[in-house]
Every structure is written in C-alpha cells, then in structure tokens.
PDB file of N, CA and C in Angstrom:
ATOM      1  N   UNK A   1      90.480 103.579  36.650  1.00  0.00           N
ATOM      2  CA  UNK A   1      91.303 102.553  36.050  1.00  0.00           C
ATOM      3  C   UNK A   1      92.533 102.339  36.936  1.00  0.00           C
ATOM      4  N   UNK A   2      93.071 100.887  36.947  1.00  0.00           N
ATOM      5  CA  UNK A   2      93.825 101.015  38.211  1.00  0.00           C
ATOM      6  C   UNK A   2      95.302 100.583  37.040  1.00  0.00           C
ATOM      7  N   UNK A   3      96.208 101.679  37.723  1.00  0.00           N
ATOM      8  CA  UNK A   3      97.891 101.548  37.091  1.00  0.00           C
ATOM      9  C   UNK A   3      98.436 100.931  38.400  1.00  0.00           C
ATOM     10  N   UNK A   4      99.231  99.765  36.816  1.00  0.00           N
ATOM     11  CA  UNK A   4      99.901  99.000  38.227  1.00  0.00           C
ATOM     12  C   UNK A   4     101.265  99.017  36.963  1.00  0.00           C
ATOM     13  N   UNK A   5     102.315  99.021  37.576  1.00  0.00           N
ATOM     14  CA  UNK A   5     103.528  98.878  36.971  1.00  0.00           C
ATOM     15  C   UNK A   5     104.298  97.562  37.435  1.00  0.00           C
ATOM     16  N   UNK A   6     104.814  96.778  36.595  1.00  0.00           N
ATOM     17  CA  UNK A   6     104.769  95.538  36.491  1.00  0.00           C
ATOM     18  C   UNK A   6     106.518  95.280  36.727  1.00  0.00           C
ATOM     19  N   UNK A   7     107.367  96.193  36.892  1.00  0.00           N
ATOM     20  CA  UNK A   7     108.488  96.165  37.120  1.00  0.00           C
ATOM     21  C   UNK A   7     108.792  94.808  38.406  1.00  0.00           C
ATOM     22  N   UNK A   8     108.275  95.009  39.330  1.00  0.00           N
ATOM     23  CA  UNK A   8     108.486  93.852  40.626  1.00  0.00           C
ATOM     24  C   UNK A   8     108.108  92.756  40.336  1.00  0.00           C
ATOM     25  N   UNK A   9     106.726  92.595  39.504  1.00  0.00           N
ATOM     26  CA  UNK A   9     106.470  91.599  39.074  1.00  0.00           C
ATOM     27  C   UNK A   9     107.573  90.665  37.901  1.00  0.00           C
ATOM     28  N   UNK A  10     107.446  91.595  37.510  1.00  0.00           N
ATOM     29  CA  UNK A  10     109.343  91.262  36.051  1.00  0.00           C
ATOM     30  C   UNK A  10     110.162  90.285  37.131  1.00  0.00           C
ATOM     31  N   UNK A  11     110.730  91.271  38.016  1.00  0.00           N
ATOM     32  CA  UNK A  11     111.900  90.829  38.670  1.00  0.00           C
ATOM     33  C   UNK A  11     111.707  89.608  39.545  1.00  0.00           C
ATOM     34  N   UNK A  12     110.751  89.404  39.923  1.00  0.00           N
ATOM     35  CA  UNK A  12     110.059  88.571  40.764  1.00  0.00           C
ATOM     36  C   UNK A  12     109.688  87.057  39.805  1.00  0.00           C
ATOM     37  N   UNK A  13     109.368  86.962  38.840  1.00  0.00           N
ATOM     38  CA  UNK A  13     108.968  85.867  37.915  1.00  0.00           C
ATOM     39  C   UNK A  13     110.404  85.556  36.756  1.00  0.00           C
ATOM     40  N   UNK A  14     110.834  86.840  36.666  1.00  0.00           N
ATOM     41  CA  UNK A  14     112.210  86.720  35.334  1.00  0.00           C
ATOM     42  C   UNK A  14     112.159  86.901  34.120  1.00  0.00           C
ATOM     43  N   UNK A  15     110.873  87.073  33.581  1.00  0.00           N
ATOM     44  CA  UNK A  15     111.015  87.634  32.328  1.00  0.00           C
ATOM     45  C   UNK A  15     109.210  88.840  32.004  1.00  0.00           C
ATOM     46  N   UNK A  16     108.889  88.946  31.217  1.00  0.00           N
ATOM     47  CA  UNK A  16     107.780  89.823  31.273  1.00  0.00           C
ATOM     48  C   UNK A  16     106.984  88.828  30.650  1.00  0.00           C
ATOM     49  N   UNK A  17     107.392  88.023  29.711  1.00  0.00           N
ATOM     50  CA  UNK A  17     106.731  86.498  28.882  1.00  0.00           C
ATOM     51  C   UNK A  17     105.890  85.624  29.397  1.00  0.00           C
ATOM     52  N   UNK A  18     106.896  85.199  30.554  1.00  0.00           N
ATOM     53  CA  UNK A  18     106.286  84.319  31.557  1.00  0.00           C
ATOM     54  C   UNK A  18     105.681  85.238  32.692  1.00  0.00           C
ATOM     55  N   UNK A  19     105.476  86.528  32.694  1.00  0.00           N
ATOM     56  CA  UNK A  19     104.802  87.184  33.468  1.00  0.00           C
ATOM     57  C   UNK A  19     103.288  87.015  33.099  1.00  0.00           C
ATOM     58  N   UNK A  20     103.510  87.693  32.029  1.00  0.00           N
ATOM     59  CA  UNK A  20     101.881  87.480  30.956  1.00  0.00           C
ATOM     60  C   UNK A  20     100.859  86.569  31.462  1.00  0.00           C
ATOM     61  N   UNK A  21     102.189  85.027  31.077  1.00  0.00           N
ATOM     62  CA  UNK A  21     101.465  83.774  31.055  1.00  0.00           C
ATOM     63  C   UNK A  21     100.636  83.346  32.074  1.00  0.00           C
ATOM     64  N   UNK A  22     101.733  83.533  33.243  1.00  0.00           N
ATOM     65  CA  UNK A  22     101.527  83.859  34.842  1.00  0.00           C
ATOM     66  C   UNK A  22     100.308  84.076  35.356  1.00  0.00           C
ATOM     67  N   UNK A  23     100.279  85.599  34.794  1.00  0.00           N
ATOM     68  CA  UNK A  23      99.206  86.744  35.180  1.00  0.00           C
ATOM     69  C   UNK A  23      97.740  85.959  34.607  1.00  0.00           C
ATOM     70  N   UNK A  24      98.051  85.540  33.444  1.00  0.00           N
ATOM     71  CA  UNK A  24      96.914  85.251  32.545  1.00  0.00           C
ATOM     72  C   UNK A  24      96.168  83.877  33.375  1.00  0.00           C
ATOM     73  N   UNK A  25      97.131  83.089  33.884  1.00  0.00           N
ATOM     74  CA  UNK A  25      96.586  81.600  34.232  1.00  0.00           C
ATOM     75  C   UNK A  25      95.977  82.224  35.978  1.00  0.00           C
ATOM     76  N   UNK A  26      96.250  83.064  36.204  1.00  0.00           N
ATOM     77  CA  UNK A  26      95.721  83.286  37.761  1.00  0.00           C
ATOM     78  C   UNK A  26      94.460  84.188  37.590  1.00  0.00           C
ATOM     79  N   UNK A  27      94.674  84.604  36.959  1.00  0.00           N
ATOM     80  CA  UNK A  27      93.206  85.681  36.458  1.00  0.00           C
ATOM     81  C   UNK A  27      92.305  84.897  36.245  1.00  0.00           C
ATOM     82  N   UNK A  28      92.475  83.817  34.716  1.00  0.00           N
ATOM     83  CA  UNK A  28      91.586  82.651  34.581  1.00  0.00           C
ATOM     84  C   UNK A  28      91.152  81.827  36.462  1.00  0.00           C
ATOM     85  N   UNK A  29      92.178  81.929  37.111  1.00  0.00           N
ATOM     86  CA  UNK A  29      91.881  80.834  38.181  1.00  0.00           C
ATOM     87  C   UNK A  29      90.623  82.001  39.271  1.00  0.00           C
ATOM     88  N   UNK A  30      90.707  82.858  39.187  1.00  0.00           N
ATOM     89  CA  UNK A  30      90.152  84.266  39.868  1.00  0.00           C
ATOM     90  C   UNK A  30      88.749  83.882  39.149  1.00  0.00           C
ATOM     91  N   UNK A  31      88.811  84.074  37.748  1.00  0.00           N
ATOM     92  CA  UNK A  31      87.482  84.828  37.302  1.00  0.00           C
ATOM     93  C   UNK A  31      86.488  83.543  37.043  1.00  0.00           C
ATOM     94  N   UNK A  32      87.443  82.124  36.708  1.00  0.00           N
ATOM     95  CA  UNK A  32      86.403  80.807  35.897  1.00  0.00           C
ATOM     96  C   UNK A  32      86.133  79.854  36.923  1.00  0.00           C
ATOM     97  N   UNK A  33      87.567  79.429  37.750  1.00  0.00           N
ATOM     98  CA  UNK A  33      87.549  78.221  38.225  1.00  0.00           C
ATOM     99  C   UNK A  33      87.005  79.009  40.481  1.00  0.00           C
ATOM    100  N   UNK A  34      86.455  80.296  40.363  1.00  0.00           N
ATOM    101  CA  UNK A  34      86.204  80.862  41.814  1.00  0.00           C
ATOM    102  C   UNK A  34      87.170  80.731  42.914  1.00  0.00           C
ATOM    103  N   UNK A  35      88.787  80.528  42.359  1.00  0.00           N
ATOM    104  CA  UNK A  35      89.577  80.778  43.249  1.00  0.00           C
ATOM    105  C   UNK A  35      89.592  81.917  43.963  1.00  0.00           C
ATOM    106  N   UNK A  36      89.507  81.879  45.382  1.00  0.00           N
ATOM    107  CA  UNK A  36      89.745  83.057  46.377  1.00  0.00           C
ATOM    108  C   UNK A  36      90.968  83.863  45.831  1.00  0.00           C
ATOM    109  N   UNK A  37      90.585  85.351  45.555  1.00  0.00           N
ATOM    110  CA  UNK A  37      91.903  86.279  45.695  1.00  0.00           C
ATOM    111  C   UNK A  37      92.452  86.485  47.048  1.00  0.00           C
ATOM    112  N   UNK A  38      94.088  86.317  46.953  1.00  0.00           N
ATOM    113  CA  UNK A  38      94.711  86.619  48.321  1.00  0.00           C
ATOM    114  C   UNK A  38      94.894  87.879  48.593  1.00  0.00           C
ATOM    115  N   UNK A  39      94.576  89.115  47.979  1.00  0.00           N
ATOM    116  CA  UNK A  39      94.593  90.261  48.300  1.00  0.00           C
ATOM    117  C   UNK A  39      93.127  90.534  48.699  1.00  0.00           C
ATOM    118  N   UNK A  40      92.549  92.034  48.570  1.00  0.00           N
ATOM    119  CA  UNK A  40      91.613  92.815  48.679  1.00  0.00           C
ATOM    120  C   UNK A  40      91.050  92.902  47.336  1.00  0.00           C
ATOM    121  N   UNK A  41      89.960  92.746  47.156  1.00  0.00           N
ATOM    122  CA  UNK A  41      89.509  93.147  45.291  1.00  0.00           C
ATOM    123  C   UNK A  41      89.990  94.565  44.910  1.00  0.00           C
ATOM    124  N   UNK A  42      89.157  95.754  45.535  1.00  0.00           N
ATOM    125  CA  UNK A  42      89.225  97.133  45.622  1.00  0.00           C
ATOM    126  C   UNK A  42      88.849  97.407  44.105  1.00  0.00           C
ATOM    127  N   UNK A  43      87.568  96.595  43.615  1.00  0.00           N
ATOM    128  CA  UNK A  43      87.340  96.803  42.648  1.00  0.00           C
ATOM    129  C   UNK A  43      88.348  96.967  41.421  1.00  0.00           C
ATOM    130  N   UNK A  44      89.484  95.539  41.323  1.00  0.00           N
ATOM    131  CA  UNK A  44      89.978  95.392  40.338  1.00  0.00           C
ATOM    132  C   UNK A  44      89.688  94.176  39.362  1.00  0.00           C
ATOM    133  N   UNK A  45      89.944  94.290  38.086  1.00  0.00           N
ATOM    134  CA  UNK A  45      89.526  93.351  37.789  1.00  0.00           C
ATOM    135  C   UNK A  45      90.760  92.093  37.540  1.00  0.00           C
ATOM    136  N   UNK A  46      90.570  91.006  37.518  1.00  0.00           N
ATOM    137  CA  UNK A  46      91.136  89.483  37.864  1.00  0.00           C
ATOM    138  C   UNK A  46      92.908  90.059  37.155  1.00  0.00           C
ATOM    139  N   UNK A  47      93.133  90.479  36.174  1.00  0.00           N
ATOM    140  CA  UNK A  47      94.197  90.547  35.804  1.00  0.00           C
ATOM    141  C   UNK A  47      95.124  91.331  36.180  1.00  0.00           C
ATOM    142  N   UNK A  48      94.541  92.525  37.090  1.00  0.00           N
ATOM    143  CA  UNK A  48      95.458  93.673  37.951  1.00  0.00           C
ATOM    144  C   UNK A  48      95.487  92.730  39.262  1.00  0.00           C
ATOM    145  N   UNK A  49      94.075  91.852  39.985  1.00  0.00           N
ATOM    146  CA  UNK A  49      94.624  91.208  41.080  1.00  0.00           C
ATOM    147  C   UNK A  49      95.757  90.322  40.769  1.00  0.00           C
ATOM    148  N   UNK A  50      95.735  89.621  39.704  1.00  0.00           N
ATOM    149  CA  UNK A  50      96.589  88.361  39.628  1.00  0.00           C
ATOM    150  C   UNK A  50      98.340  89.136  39.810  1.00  0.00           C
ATOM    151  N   UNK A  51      98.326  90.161  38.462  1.00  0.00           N
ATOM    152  CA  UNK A  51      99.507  91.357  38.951  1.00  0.00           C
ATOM    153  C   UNK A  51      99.719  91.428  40.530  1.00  0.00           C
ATOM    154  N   UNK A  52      98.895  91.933  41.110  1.00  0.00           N
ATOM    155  CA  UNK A  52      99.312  92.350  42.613  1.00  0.00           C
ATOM    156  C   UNK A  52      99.834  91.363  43.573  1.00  0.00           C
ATOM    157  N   UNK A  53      99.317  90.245  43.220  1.00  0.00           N
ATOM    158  CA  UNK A  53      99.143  89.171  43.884  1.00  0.00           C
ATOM    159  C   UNK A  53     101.185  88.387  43.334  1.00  0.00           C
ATOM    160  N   UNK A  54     101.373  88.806  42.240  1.00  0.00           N
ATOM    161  CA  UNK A  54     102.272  88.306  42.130  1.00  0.00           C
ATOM    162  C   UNK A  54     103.489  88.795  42.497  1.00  0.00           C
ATOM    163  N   UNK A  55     103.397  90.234  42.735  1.00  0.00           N
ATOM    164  CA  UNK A  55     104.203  91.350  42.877  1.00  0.00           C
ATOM    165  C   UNK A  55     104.358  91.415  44.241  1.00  0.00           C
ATOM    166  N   UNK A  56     103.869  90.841  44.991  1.00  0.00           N
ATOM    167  CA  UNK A  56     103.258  90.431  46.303  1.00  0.00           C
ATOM    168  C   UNK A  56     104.574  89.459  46.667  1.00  0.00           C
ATOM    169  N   UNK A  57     104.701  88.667  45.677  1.00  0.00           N
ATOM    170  CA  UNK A  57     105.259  87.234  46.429  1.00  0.00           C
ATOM    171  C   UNK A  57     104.558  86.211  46.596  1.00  0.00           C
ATOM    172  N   UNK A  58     102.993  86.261  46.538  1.00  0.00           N
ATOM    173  CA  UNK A  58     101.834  85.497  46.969  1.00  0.00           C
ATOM    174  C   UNK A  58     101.734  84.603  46.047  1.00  0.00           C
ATOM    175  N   UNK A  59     101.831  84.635  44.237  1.00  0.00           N
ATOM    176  CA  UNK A  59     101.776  83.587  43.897  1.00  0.00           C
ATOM    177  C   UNK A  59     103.003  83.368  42.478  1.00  0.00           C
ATOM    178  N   UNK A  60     103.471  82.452  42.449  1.00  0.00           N
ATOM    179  CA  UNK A  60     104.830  82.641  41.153  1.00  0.00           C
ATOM    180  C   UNK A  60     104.276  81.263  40.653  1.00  0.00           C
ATOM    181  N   UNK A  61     105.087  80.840  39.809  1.00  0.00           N
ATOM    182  CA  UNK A  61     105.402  79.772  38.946  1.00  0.00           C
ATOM    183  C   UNK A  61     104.440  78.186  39.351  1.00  0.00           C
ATOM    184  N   UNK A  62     105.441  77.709  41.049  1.00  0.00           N
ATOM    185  CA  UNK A  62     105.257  76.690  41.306  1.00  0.00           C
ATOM    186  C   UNK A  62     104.055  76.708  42.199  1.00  0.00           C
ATOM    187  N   UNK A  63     103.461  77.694  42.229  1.00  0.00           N
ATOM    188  CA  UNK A  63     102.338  77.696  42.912  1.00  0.00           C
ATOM    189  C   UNK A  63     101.403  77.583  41.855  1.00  0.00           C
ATOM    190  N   UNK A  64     101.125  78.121  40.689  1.00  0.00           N
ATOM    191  CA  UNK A  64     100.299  77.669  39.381  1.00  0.00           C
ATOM    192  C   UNK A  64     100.476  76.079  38.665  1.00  0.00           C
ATOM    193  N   UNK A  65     102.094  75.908  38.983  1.00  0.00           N
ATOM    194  CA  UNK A  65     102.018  74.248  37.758  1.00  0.00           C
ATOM    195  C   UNK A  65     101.360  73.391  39.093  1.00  0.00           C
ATOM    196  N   UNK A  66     101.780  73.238  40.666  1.00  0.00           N
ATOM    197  CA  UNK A  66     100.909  72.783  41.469  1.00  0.00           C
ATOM    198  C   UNK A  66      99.587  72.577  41.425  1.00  0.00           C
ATOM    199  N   UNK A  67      99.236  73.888  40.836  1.00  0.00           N
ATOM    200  CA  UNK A  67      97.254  73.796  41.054  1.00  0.00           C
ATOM    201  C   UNK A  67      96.694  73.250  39.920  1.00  0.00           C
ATOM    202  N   UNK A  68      97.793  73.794  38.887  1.00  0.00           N
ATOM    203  CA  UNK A  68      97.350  73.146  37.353  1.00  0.00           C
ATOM    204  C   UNK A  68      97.325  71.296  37.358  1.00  0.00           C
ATOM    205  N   UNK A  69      98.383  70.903  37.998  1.00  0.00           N
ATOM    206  CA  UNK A  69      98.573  69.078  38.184  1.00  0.00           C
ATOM    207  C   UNK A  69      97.776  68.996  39.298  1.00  0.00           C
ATOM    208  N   UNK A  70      97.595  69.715  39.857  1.00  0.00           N
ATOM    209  CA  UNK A  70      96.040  68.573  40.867  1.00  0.00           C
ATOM    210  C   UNK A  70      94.773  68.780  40.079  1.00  0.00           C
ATOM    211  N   UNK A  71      94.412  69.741  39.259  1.00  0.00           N
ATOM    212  CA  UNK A  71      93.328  69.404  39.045  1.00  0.00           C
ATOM    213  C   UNK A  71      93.124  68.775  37.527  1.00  0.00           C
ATOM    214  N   UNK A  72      94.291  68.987  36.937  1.00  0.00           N
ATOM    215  CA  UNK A  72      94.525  67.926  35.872  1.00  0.00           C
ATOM    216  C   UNK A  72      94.351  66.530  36.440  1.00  0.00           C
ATOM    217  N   UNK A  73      95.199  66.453  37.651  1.00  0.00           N
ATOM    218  CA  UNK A  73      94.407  64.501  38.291  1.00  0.00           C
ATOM    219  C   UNK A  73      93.464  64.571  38.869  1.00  0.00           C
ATOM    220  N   UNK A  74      93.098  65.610  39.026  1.00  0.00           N
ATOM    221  CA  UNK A  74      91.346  65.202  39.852  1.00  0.00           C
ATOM    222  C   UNK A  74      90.414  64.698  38.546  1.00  0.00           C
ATOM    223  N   UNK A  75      90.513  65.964  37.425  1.00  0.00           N
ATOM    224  CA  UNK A  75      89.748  65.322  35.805  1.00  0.00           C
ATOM    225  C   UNK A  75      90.241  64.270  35.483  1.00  0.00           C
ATOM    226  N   UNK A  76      91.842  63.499  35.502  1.00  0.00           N
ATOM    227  CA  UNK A  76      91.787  62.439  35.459  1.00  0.00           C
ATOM    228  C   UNK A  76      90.999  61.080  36.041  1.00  0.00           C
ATOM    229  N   UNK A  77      91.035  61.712  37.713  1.00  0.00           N
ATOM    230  CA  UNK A  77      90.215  60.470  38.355  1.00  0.00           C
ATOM    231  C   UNK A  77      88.607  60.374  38.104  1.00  0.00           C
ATOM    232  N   UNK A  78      88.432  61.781  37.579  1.00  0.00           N
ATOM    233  CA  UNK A  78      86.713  61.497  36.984  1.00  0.00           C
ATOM    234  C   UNK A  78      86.615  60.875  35.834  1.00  0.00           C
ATOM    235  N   UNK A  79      87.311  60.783  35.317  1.00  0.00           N
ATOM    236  CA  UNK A  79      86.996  59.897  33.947  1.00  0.00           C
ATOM    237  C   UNK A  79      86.650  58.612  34.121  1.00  0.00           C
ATOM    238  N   UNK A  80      85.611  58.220  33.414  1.00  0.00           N
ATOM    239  CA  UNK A  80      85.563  56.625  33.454  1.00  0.00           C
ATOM    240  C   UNK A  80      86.036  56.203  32.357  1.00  0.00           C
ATOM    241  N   UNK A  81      87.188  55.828  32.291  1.00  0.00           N
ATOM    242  CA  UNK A  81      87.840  54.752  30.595  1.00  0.00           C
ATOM    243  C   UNK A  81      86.838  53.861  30.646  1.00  0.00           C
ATOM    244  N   UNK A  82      85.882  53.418  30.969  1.00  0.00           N
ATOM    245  CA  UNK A  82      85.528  51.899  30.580  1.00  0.00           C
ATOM    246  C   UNK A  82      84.613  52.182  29.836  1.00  0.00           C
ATOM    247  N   UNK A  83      84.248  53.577  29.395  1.00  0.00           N
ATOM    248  CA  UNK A  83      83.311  54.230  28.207  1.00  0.00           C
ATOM    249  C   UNK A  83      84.059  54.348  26.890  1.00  0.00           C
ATOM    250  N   UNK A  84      84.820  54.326  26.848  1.00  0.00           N
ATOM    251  CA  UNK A  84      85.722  54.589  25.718  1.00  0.00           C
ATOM    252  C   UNK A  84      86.407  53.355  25.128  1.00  0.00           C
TER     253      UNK A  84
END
C-alpha cells in the first residue's frame, strides 16, 4: 500500500478541500478519460498518482479548469442543435 502524505500537496493547492477535488478530477482524468500519467505508475493506483503528480508541481488548479473547458467545447462542437 503506498503512504503518501499530503502535506506539500496542502501547501501547494491551499487548502486540503480543493486538494480532494483536485486529486479526484485527475485520477478521473488517469483512470476514464486515458490521460497519460506524468510520473512513473510504480504500481499506484490513479489517486496516489494524481497526489504525486500534484505534490510534484506537475499539475494544480489551472491546469485541470484548462482541460475541463476544452473538452467541454470539443462536446460542445459535437453536438448537432439542429436535432433538438
């Protein structure tokens, strides 16, 4: 089982709340949507990488609402309104 202590990560994002949230939306991006991890796996699973990865410096805030609004407009540009 891999211990990771989340202290850098805290200090690094600003609260432990929006750490969670953080952690949670990069894990999802790891495990659903086949985003490349920027670390090594070393046989962890998506939510200790997303931790490491953040604790890292590698990914914070504006690097998630970024990925979240492009592919929110990419599903936008697939839509056809003229069905609706």
């Amino acid at each position: 089982m891999a211990r990771v202590t989340v202290e850098k990560a805290v200090k690094k994002i600003g609260n432990r709340f929006d750490l969670v949230i953080l952690a949670a939306k990069r894990a999802r991006q790891i495990q659903i949507r086949g985003k490349i991890p920027l670390l090594s796996e070393k046989n962890d699973k998506t939510t200790i990488l997303a931790l490491r990865e953040i604790e890292k410096g590698l990914i914070n805030k504006k690097i998630i609402n970024n990925y979240e609004k492009n592919n929110l407009e990419e599903k936008l540009k697939s839509i056809d309104l003229n069905n609706y």
